[in-house]
Protein backbone atom coordinates (compact mmCIF):
# COMPACT_ATOMS: atom_id res chain seq x y z
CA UNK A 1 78.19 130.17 119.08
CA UNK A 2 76.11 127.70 121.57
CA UNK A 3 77.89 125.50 123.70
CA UNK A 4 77.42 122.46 121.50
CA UNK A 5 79.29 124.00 118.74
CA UNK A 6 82.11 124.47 121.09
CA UNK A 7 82.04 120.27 121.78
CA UNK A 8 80.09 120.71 125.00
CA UNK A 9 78.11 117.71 125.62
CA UNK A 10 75.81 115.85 128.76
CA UNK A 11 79.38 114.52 129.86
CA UNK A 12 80.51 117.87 130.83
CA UNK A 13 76.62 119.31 131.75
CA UNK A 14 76.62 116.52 134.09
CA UNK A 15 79.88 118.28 135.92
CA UNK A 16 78.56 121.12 135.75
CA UNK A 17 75.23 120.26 137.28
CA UNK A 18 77.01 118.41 140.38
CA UNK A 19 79.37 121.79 141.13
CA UNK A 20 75.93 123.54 142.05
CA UNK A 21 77.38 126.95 141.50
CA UNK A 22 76.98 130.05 139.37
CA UNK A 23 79.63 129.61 136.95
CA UNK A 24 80.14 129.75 133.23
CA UNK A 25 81.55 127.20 131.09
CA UNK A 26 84.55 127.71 129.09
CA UNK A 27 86.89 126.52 127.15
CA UNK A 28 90.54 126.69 126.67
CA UNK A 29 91.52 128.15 122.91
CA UNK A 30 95.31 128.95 124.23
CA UNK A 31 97.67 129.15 126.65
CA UNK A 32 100.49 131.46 126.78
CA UNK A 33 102.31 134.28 128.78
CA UNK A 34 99.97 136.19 129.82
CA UNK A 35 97.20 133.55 130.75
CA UNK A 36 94.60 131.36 129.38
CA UNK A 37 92.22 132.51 125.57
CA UNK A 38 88.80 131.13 126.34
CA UNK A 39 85.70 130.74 123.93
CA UNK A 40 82.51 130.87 126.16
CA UNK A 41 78.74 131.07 124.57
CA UNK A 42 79.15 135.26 124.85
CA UNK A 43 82.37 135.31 123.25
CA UNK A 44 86.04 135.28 124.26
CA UNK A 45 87.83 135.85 128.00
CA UNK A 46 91.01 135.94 129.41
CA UNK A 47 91.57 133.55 132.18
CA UNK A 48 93.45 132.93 134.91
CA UNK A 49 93.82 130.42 137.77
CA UNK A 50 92.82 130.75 141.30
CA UNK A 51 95.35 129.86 143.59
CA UNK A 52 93.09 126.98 145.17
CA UNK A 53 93.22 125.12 141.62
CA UNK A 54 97.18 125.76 141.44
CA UNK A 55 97.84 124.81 144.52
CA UNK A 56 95.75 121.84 144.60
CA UNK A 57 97.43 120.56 141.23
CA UNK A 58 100.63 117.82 141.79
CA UNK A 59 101.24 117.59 138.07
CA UNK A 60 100.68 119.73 135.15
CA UNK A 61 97.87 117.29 134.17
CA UNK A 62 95.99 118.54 136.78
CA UNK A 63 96.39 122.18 135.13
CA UNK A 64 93.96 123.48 132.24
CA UNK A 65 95.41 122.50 128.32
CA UNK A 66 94.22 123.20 125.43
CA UNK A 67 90.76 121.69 124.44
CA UNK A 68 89.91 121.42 128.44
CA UNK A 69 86.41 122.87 129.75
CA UNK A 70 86.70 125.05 132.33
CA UNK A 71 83.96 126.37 134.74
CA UNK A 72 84.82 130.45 135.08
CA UNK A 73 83.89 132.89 137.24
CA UNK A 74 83.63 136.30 135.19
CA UNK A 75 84.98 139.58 136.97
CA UNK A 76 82.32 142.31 137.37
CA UNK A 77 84.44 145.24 137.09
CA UNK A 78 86.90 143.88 133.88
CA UNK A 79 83.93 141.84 131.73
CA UNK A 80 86.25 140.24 129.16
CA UNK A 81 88.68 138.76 132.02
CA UNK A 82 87.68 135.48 134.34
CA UNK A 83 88.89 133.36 136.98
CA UNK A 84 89.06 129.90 135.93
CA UNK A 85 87.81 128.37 138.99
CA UNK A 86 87.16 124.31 138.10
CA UNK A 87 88.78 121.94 135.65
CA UNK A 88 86.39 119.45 134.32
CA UNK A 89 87.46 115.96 133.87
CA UNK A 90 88.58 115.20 130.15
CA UNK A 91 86.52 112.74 127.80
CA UNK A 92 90.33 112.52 126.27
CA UNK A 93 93.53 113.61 126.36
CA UNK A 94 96.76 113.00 124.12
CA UNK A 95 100.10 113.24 126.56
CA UNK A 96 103.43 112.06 126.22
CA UNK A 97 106.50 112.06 128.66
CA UNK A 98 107.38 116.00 129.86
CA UNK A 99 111.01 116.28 128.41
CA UNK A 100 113.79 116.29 130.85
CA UNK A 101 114.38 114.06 133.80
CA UNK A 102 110.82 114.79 136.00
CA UNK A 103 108.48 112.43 135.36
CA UNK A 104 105.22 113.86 134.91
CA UNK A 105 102.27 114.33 131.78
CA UNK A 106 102.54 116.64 129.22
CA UNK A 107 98.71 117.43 127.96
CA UNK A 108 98.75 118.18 124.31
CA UNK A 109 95.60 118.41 123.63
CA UNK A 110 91.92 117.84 125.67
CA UNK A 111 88.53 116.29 124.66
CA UNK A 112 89.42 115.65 121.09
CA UNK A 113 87.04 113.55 118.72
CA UNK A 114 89.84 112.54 116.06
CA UNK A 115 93.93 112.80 116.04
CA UNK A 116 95.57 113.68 112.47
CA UNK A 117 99.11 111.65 112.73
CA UNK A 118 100.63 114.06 110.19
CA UNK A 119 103.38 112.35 108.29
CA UNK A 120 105.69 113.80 105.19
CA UNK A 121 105.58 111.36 102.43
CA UNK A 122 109.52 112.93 101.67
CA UNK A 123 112.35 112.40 103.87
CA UNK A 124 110.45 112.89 106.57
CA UNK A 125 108.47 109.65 106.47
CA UNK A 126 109.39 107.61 108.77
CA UNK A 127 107.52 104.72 110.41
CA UNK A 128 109.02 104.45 113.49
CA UNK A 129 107.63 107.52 114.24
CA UNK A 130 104.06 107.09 113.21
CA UNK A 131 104.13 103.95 115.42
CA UNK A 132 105.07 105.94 118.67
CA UNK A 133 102.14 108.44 117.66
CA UNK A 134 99.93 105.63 116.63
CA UNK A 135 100.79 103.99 120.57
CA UNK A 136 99.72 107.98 122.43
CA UNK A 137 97.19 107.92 119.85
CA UNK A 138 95.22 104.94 121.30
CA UNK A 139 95.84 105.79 125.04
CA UNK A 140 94.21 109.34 124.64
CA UNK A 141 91.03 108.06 124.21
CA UNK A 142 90.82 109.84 120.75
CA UNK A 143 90.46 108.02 117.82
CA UNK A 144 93.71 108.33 115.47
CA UNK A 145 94.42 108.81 111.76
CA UNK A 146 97.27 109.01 109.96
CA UNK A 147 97.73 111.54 107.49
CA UNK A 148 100.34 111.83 104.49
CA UNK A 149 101.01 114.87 103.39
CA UNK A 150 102.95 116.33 100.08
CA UNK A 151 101.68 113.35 98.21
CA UNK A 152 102.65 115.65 95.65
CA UNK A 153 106.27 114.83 96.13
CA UNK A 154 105.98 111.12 96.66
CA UNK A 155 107.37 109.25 93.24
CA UNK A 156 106.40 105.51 95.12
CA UNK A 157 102.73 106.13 97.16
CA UNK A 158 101.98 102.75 96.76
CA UNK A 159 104.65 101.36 98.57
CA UNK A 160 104.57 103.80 101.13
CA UNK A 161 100.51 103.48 102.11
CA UNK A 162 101.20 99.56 102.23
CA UNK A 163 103.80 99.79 104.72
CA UNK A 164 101.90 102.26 106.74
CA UNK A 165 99.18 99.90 106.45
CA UNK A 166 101.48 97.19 107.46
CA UNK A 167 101.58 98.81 111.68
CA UNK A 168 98.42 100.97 111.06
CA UNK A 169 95.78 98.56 111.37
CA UNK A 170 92.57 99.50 111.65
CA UNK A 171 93.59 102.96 111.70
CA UNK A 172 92.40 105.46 108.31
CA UNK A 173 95.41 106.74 106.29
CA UNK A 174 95.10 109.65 104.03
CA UNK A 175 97.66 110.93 101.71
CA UNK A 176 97.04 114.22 100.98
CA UNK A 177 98.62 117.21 99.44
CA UNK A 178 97.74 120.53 100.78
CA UNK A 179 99.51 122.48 97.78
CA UNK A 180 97.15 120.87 95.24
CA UNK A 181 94.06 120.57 97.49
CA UNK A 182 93.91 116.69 96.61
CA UNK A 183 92.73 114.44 99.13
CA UNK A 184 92.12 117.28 101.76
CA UNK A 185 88.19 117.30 100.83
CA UNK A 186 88.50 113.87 103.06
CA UNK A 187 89.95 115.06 105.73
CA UNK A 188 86.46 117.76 106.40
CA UNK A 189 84.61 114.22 106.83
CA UNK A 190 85.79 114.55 110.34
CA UNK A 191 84.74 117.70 111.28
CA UNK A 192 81.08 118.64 112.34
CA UNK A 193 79.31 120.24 114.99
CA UNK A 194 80.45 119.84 118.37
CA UNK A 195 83.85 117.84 116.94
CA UNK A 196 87.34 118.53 117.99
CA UNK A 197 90.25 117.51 115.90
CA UNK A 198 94.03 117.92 116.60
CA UNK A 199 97.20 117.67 114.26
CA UNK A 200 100.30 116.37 116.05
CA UNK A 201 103.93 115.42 113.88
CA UNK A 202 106.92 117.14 113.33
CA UNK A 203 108.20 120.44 111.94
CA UNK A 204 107.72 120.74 108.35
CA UNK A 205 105.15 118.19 107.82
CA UNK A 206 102.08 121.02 106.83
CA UNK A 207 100.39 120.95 109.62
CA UNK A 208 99.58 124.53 109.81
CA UNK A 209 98.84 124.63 106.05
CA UNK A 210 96.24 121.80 106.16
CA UNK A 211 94.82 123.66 109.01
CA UNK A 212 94.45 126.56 106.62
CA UNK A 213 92.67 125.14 103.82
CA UNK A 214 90.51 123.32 106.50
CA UNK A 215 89.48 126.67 107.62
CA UNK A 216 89.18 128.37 104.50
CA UNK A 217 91.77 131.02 105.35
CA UNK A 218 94.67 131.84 106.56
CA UNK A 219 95.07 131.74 110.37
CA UNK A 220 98.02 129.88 110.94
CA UNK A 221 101.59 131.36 109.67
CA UNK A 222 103.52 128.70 107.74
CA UNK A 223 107.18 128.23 106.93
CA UNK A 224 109.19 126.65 103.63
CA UNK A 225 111.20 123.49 104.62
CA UNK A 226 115.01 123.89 104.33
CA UNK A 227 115.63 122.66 101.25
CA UNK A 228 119.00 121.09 102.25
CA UNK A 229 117.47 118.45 104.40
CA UNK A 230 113.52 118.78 104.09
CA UNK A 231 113.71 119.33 108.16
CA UNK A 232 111.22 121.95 108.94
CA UNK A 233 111.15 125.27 111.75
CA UNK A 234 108.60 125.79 114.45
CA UNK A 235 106.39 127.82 112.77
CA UNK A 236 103.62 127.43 115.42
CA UNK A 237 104.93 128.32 118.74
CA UNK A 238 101.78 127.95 120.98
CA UNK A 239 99.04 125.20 120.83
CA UNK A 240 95.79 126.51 119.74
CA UNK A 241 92.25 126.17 118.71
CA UNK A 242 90.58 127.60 115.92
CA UNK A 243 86.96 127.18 115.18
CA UNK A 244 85.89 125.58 111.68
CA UNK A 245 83.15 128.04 109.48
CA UNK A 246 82.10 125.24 107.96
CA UNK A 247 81.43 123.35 111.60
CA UNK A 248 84.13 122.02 114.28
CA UNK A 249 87.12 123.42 115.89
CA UNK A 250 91.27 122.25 114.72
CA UNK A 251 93.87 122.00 117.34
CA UNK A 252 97.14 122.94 115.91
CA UNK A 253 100.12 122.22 117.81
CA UNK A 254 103.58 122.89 117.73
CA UNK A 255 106.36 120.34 115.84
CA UNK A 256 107.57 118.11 118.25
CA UNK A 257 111.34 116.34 118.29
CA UNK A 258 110.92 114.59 121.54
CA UNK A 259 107.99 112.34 122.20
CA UNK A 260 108.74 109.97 124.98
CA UNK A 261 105.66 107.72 125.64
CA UNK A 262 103.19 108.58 128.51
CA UNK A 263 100.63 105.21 127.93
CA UNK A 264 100.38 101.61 129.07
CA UNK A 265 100.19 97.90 128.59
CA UNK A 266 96.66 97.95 127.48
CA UNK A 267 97.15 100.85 124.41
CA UNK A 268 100.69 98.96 123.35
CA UNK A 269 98.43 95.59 122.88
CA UNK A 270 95.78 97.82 120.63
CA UNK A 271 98.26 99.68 118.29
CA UNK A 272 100.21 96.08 118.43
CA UNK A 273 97.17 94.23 117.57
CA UNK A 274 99.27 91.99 115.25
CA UNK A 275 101.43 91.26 117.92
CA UNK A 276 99.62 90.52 120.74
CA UNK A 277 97.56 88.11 118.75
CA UNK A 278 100.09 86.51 117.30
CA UNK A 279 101.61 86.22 121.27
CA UNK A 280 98.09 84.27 122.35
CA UNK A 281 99.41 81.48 120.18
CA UNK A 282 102.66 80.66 122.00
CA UNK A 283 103.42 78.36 123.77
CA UNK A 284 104.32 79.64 127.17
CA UNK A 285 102.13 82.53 128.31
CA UNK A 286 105.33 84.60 129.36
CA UNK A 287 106.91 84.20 126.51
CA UNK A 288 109.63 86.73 125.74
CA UNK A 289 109.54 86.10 121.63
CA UNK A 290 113.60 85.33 121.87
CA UNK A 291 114.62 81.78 121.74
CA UNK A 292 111.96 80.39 123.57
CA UNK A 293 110.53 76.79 121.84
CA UNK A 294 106.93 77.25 120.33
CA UNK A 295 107.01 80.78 119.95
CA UNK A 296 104.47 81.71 117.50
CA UNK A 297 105.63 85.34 116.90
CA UNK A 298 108.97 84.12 115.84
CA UNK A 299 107.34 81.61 113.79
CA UNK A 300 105.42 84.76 112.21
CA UNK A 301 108.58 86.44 111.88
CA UNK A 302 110.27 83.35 110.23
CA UNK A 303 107.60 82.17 107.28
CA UNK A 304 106.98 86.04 106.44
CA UNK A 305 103.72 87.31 108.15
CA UNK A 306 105.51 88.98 110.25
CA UNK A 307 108.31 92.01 109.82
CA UNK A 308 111.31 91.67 111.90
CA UNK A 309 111.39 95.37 112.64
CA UNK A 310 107.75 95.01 113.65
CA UNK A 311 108.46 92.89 116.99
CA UNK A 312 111.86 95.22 117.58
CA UNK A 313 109.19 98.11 118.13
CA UNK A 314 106.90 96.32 120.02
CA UNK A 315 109.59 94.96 122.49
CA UNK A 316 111.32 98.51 122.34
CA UNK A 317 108.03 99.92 123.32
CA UNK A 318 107.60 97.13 126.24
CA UNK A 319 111.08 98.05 127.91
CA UNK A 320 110.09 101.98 127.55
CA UNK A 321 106.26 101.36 129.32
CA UNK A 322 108.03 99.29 132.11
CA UNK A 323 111.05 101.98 132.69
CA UNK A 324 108.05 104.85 132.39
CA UNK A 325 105.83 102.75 135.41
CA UNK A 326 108.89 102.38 137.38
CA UNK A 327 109.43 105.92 137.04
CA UNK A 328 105.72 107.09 137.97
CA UNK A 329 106.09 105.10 141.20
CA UNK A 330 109.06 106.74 142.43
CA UNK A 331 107.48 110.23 141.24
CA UNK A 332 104.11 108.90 143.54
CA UNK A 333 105.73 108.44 146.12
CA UNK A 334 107.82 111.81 145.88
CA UNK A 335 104.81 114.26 145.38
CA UNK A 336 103.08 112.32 148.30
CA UNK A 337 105.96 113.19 150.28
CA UNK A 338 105.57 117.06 149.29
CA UNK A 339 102.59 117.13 150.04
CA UNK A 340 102.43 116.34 153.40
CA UNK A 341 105.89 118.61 153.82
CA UNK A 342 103.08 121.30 152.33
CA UNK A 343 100.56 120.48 154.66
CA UNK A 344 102.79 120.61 157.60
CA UNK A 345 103.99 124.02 156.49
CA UNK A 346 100.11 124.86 155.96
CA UNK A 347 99.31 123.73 159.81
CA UNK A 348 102.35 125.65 161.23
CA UNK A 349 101.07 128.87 159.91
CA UNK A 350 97.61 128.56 160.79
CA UNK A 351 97.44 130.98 163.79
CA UNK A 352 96.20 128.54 167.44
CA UNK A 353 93.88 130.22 169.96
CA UNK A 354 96.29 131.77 172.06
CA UNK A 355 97.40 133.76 169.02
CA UNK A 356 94.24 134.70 168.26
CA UNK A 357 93.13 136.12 171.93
C-alpha cells in the first residue's frame, strides 16, 4: 500500500519535510505488551520508543495511540523492528478522562475522518450515553455519527430515531443490523481511500461484528450478549486498525463503562446547539436557566420545544467541564513542578570539569 491509502496526507508531509531527517513514516495499527504494530509503505514493523520521546512526554497524550503517524527509524541488523523516533501532531483525536483519580488524556483513537457512536437499539439504548459520546465526538475534531445497531430487535424504531434525533442534531444516524446486513451498505459510504473510521460504545453493542462485514471477513472475534441482561463482554481487548479491501482502514476499540469527559466549553455549545441558542435569547447573559426572570430556555422548556431532561444534561455536562478545568490546572501546575525536580536531578548528574580532568 502507498502512503495515501494509509490516510497520509500534505498535513503530515509537511512534518515530515520540517524534521529534515532520514526517517520513515509510520503508522500505529496497535499497541500492546510487547510494543507498538506499525503499517509503513514496505509493510509491517514492530516499534518501540526511544527514551528521548518517553522521557520528554508529561502525559500519555504525548505518547503514540492508535491511528497516530509516527516517523521511524528502521534497525539495520533486525529489518522488521524500528525505533519510533517522532510523534507527529494529530489532525484529530477522540480522548476522554483516564479513569482513576490522575487527571490526564486518554487517546482513543488518532487522525480519524468519521466516529461510529455505536448504540444497541435493545436495552442498551440509552441516550444519555450517546449524548456524552456525541460531546467527545465534537471535541476530537472528527466528525461523529451515530449508529443503531440490532435494528433487528427494535419493535418501536420510529420512536427511537426521533428521540435520537431530538439531541443529535446535525449529526447522521443509522440503524443498522449487522445480522441481516440491512442498513450496513450505508455505513461503506464513509470509507475510501486515505479515510480512517473508528467505532466507540459499549460491550455488546456489535461493534466488532459491523467491523467484520465492513471488511468482508472475519478479523475481529465476537461474543453473544448475556441473555439475562443484554450486557455484553470485552470481546476486543486491544484497540486496533484494520485496513478496508474495498478502501480505508476501521479502528475497533474496546467496550468502554467509564467515559468521563476530556472536552470544553466550545464542543458542549456544538453538541448543545439547541441549547446554547436558545440561551442567546435570555435575558441576562449569565443566566443560569433556574429561576431567573426572562429566561428563554425555561420558556422552551415550559411551552414544549424544549425536553426537560435535555437542559439537565447540558447543565450536568457544564458542572463536569468546570470540575475537569479545575482539575487540569492543579495537574499543570503539578507536572511543571516534576519537571523541574527532573531537571534538577538531570543537572546533578551531569559530571562538572573537575570530574572530568
Amino acid at each position: 500500500m502507498n502512503l495515501s491509502e494509509l490516510g497520509w496526507n500534505d498535513f503530515f508531509q509537511g512534518q515530515l519535510d520540517a524534521v529534515g531527517e532520514e526517517l520513515v513514516p509510520a503508522r500505529v495499527a496497535r499497541q500492546d505488551t510487547t510494543g507498538y504494530q506499525l503499517i509503513t509503505e514496505g509493510g509491517q514493523l514492530l516499534g518501540t520508543l526511544t527514551g528521548k520521546l518517553r522521557y520528554a512526554a508529561t502525559s500519555r497524550a504525548d505518547l503514540p495511540a492508535v491511528g497516530d503517524w509516527v516517523l521511524v527509524k528502521p534497525l539495520a541488523n533486525e529489518p522488521d523492528k524500528a525505533v519510533m523516533q517522532v510523534l507527529l501532531e494529530r489532525r484529530s483525536s477522540f480522548s476522554r478522562k483516564e479513569a482513576g483519580s490522575k487527571t490526564d488524556e486518554q487517546i482513543l483513537a488518532a487522525n480519524v475522518d468519521t466516529i461510529f457512536i455505536v448504540c444497541g437499539l435493545d436495552d442498551n439504548f440509552n441516550l444519555h450515553r450517546i449524548e456524552r459520546y456525541l460531546l467527545l465526538g465534537w471535541d476530537s475534531g472528527a466528525t461523529p455519527v451515530v449508529v443503531l445497531s440490532k435494528s433487528d430487535l427494535c419493535q418501536d424504531l420510529d420512536k427511537k430515531l426521533e428521540a435520537v434525533a431530538s439531541i443529535a442534531m446535525g449529526v447522521d444516524i443509522h440503524p443498522i443490523s449487522a445480522l441481516t446486513g440491512d442498513g450496513v451498505e450505508n455505513l461503506r459510504t464513509y470509507l475510501g481511500k486515505g479515510m480512517t473510521v473508528t467505532l466507540l460504545g459499549s460491550s455488546g453493542v456489535g461493534k466488532s461484528t459491523i467491523i467484520n462485514s465492513l471488511l468482508g471477513y472475519e478479523r475481529f472475534e465476537t461474543n453473544e450478549v448475556r441473555s439475562a441482561d443484554d450486557k455484553g463482554r470485552h470481546t476486543t481487548t486491544f484497540r486496533e486498525m484494520a485496513i478496508v479491501p474495498a478502501g480505508g482502514l476501521i479502528i475497533d476499540t474496546p467496550g468502554m463503562r467509564e467515559l468521563q469527559v476530556w472536552a470544553d466549553e466550545t464542543s458542549l455549545a456544538q453538541s448543545f446547539d439547541d441549547v446554547e441558542s436558545l440561551s442567546e435569547r435570555c435575558r441576562y447573559r449569565d443566566c443560569a436557566h433556574g429561576n431567573e426572570p426572562g429566561c428563554a430556555v425555561k420558556g422552551a422548556i415550559e411551552d414544549g420545544t424544549l425536553d426537560r431532561d435535555r437542559l439537565k444534561s447540558y447543565l450536568k455536562f457544564q458542572r463536569e467541564l468546570k470540575h475537569l478545568a479545575a482539575q487540569q490546572q492543579v495537574q499543570a501546575r503539578l507536572d511543571r513542578k516534576n519537571r523541574v525536580k527532573r531537571f534538577s536531578r538531570m543537572i546533578r548528574r551531569r559530571p562538572s570539569k573537575r570530574d572530568l580532568s
